[in-house]
Protein backbone atom coordinates (compact mmCIF):
# COMPACT_ATOMS: atom_id res chain seq x y z
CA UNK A 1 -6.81 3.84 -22.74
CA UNK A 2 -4.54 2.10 -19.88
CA UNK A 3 -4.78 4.80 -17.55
CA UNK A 4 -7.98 5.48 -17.64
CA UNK A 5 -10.48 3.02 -15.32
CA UNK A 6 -14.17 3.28 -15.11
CA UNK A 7 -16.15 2.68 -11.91
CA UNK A 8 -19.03 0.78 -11.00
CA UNK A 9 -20.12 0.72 -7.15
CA UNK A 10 -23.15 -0.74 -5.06
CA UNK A 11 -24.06 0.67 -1.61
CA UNK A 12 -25.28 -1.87 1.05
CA UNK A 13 -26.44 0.90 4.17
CA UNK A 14 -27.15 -0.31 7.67
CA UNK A 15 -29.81 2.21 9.40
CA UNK A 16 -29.69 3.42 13.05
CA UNK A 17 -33.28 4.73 14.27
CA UNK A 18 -31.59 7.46 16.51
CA UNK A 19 -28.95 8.94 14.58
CA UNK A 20 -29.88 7.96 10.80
CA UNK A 21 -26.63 6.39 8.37
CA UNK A 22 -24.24 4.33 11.15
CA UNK A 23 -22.48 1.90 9.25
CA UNK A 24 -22.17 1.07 5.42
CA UNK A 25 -19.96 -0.66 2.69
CA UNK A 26 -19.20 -0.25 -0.81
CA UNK A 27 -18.35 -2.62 -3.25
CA UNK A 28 -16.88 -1.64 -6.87
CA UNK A 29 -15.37 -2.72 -9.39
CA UNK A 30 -12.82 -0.65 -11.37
CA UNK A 31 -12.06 -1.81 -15.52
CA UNK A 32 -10.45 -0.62 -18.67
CA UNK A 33 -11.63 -3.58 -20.53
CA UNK A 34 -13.56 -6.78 -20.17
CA UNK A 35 -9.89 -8.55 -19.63
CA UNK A 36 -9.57 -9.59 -15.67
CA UNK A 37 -5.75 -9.09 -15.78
CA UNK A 38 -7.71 -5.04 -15.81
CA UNK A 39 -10.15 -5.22 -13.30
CA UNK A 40 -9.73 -4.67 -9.75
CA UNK A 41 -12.72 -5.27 -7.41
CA UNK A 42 -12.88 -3.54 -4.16
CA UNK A 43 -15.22 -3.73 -0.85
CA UNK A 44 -14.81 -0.69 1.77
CA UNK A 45 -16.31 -0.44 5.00
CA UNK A 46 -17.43 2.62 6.56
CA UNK A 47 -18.81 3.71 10.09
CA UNK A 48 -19.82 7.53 10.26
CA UNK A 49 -18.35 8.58 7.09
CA UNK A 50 -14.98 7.11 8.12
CA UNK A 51 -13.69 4.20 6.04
CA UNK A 52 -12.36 1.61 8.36
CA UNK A 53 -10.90 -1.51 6.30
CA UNK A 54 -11.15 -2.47 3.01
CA UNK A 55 -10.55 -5.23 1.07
CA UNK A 56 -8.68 -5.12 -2.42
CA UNK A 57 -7.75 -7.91 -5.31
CA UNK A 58 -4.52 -6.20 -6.09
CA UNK A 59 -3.59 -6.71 -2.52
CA UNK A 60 -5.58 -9.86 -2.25
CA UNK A 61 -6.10 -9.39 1.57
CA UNK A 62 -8.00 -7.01 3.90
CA UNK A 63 -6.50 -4.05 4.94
CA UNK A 64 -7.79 -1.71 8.32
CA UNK A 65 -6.93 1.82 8.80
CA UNK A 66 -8.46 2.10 11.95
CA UNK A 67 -7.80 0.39 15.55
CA UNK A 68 -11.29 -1.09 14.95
CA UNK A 69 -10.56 -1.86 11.30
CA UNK A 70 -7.14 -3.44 11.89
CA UNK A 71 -8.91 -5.40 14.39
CA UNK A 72 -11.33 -6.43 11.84
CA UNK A 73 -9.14 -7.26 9.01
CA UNK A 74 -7.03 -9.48 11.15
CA UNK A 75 -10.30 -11.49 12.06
CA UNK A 76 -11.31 -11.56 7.98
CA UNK A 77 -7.54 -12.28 7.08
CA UNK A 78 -7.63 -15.45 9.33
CA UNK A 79 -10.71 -16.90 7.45
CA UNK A 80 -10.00 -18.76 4.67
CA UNK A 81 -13.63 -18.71 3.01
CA UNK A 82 -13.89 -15.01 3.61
CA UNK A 83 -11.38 -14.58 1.73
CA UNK A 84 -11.64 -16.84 -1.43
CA UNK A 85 -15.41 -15.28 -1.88
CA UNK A 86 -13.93 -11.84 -2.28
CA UNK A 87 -10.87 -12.74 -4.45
CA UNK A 88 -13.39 -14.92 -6.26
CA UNK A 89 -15.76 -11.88 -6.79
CA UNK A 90 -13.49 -10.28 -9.33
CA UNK A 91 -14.37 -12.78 -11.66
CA UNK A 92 -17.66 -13.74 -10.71
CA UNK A 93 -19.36 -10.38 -9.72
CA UNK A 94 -16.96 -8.20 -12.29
CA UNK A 95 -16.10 -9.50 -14.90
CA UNK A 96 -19.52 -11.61 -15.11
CA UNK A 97 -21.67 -8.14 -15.70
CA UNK A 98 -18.63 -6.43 -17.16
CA UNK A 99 -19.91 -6.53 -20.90
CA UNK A 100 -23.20 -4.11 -20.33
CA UNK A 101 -20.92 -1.99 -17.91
CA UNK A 102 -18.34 -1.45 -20.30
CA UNK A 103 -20.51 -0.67 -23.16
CA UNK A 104 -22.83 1.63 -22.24
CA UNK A 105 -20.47 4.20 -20.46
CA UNK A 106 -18.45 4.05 -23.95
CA UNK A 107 -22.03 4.48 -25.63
CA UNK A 108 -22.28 7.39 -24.15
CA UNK A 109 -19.07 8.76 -24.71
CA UNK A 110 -18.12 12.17 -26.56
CA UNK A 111 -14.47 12.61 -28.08
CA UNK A 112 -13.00 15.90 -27.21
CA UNK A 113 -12.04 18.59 -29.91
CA UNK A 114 -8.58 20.38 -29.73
CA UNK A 115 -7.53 23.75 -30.14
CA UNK A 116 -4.23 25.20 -30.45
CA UNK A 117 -3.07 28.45 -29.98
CA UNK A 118 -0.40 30.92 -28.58
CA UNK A 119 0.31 33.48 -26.18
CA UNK A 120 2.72 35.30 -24.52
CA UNK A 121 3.39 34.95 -21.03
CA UNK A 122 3.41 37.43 -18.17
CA UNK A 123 6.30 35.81 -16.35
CA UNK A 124 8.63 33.37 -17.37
CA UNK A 125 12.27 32.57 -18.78
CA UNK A 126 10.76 31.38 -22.03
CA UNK A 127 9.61 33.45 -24.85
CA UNK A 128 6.35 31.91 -25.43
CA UNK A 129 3.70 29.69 -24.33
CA UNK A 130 1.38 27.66 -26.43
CA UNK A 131 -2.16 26.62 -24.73
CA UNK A 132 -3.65 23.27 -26.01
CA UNK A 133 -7.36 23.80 -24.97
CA UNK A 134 -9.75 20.77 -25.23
CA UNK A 135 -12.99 20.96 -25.35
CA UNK A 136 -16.56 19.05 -25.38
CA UNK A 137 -15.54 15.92 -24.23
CA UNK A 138 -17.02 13.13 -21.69
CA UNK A 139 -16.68 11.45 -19.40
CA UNK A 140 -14.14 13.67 -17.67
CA UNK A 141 -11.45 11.73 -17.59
CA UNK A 142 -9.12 12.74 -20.12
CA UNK A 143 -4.86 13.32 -20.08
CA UNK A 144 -3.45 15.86 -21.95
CA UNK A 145 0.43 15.61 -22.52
CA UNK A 146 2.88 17.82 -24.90
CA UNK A 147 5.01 16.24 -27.60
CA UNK A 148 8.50 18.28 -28.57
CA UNK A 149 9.63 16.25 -32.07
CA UNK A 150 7.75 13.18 -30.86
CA UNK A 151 9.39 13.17 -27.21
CA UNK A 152 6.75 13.83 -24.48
CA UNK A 153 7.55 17.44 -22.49
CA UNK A 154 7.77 17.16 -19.03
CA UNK A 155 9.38 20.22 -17.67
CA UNK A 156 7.26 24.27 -17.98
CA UNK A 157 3.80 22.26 -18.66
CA UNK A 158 0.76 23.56 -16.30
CA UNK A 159 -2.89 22.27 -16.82
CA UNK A 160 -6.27 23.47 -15.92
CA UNK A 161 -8.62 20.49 -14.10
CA UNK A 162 -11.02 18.52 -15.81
CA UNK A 163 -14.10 21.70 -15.61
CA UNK A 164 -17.98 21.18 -16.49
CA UNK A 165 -19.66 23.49 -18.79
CA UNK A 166 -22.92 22.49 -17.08
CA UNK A 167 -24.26 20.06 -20.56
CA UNK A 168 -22.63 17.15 -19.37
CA UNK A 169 -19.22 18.02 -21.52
CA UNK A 170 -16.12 19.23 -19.94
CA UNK A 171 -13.03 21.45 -21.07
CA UNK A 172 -9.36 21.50 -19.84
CA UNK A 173 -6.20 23.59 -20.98
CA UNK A 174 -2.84 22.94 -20.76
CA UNK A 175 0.23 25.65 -21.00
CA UNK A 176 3.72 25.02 -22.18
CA UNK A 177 6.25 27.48 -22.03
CA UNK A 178 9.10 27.03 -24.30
CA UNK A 179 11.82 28.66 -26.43
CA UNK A 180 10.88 28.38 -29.89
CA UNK A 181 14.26 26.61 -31.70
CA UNK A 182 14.63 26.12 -36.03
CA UNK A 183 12.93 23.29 -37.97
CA UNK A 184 11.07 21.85 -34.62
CA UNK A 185 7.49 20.02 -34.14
CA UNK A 186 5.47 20.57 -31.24
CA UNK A 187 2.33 18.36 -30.59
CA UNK A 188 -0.52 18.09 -28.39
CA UNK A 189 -1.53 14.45 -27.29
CA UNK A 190 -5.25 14.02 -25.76
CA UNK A 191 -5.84 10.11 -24.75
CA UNK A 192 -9.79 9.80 -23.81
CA UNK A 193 -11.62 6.89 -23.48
CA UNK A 194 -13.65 7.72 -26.59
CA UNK A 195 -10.68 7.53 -28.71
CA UNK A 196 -9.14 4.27 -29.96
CA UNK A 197 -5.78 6.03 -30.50
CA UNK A 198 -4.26 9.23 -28.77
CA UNK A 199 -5.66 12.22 -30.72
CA UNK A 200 -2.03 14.05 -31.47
CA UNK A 201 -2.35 17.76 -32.48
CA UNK A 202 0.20 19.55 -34.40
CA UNK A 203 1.32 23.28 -33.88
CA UNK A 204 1.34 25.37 -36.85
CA UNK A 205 3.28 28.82 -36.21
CA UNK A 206 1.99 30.36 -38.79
CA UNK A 207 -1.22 30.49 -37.33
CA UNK A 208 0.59 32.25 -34.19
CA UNK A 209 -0.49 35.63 -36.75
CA UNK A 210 -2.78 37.78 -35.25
CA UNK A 211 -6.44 37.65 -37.14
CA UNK A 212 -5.80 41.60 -37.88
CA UNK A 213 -2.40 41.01 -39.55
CA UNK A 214 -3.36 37.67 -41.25
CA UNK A 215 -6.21 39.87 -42.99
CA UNK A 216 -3.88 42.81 -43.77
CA UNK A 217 -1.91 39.80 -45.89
CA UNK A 218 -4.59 38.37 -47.32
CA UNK A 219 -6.15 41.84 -48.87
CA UNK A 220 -1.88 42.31 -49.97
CA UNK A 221 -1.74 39.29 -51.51
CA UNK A 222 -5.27 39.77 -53.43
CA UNK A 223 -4.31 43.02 -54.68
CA UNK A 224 -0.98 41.67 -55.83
CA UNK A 225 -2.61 39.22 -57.86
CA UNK A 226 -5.48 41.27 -58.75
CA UNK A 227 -2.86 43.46 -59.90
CA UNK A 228 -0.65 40.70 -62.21
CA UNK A 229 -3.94 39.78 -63.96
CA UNK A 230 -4.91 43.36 -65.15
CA UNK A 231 -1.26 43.95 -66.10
CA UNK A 232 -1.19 40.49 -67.96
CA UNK A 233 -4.42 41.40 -69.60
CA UNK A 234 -3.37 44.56 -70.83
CA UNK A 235 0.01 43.19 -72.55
CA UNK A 236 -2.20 40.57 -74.29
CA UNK A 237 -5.06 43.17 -75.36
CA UNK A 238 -1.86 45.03 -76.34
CA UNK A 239 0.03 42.43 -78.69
CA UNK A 240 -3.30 41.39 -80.49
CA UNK A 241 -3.64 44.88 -80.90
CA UNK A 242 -0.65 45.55 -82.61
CA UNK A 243 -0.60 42.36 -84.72
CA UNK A 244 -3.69 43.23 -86.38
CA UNK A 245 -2.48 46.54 -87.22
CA UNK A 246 -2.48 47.13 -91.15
CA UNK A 247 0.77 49.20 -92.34
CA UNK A 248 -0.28 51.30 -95.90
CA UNK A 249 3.21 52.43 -97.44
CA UNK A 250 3.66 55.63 -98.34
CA UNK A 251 4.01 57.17 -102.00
C-alpha cells in the first residue's frame, strides 16, 4: 500500500582504538514499489550516537542539525559532484537492487486475520464500543481505520500499537465508540502490505449476542421445530388413519 515503505540500510563504521564506535553513516533506501517516483534514498551521518547531517532525495540537498553538521553540509552543498553521486544513487544504488529487495520481504509476508466484536465501555458519552482486533500478521506495519456507511471515522477511534506475540506475527486493536443509529454499516479497513486491496470487515450486530443467550435461542428454536414436526406427523398419521377406516352400517 502507499503508506506503507519498506527499509533497506547499510552501515559503513569508523573505529576509534580508545573509545570503540566514534563516527558512522547509514545509507538506506526506503520503497513501496520498484517505481523511482517511490523510492527515497537517504545517507545519515553520525558521531557518538548523534546524527549530525544527512542527506535526502526528496530534499535533494544535505541538511546538518548540528553546528558541526551545518558546517558540513554547507561544504557538501557547494560541491557539485558530491552532490550528483548521491541524487544519482537513488537510481543507481536503489532502484538497481530494488527487485530482490522488494520481493523477498513480500515473500515473507503474512496477511492479518480480523475479528470483530463488541463491548461496552466504562466511560464514555456513547453507548457502545466495537473493538476491531487484528491478528497474525507481518511485517508490523499495518493501518487499521473504521468505516461508518463507507465514510472513514475519525472522531472516538483509539488503537493499540503494532505488539509481538514473540513468533514473528503481531496483533493490534482498535476501539470505536459510537451511538448505534437505524439501518447503518460499520466496517473495519486493515491495509497491510500483504494485501493487494484493503481487507474491509463488516459488523454484524447480531453477533453482539452473548454466546449464553445465542445458545438459549438456538435450543428455542430447535424445540420449536422439533415440536412442528411431531405435531405435523401426528395430523398425517391421523388423516391416513381415518381414511382407511371401514364404516359397516347398521341393521
Amino acid at each position: 500500500m502507499a503508506s506503507s515503505f519498506l527499509c533497506l540500510s547499510l552501515l559503513f563504521i569508523s573505529l576509534s582504538t580508545a573509545d570503540g564506535f566514534k563516527m558512522y553513516w547509514v545509507n538506506r533506501c526506503n520503497f513501496n514499489s520498484t517505481e523511482l517516483k517511490d523510492i527515497e534514498y537517504i545517507v545519515s551521518y553520525y558521531f557518538n550516537k548523534i546524527e549530525y547531517t544527512r542527506f535526502d532525495s526528496s530534499v535533494g540537498h544535505y541538511v546538518g542539525y548540528t553546528e558541526y553538521g551545518v558546517k558540513n553540509a554547507e561544504y557538501w552543498n557547494n560541491q557539485p559532484g558530491e552532490l550528483a553521486r548521491w541524487r544519482a544513487a537513488k537510481e543507481t544504488y536503489c532502484q538497481h537492487n530494488i527487485g530482490n529487495w522488494y520481493s523477498n520481504p513480500l515473500s515473507k509476508s503474512a496477511k492479518p486475520y480480523v475479528k470483530l466484536h463488541s463491548m461496552t465501555p466504562a466511560y464514555s458519552q456513547h453507548p457502545a464500543m466495537l473493538v476491531c482486533s487484528v491478528y497474525d500478521f507481518y511485517p508490523s506495519k499495518i493501518k487499521v481505520s473504521w468505516l461508518r456507511d463507507g465514510q472513514e471515522v475519525t472522531s472516538d477511534v483509539t488503537s493499540t500499537e503494532e505488539m509481538a506475540d514473540g513468533d514473528w506475527y503481531y496483533q493490534t486493536h482498535s476501539h470505536l465508540e459510537y451511538t448505534p443509529r437505524s439501518g447503518e454499516k460499520i466496517s473495519c479497513k486493515v491495509e497491510h502490505a500483504s494485501l493487494e486491496k484493503p481487507l474491509i470487515t463488516d459488523w454484524d450486530p447480531s453477533s453482539s449476542m452473548p454466546e449464553s443467550e445465542r445458545n438459549k435461542l438456538a435450543i428455542g428454536a430447535s424445540g420449536l421445530i422439533l415440536g412442528l414436526i411431531l405435531s405435523l406427523a401426528g395430523f398425517i398419521y391421523y388423516k391416513r388413519k381415518a381414511q382407511g377406516r371401514i364404516l359397516v352400517p347398521s341393521n
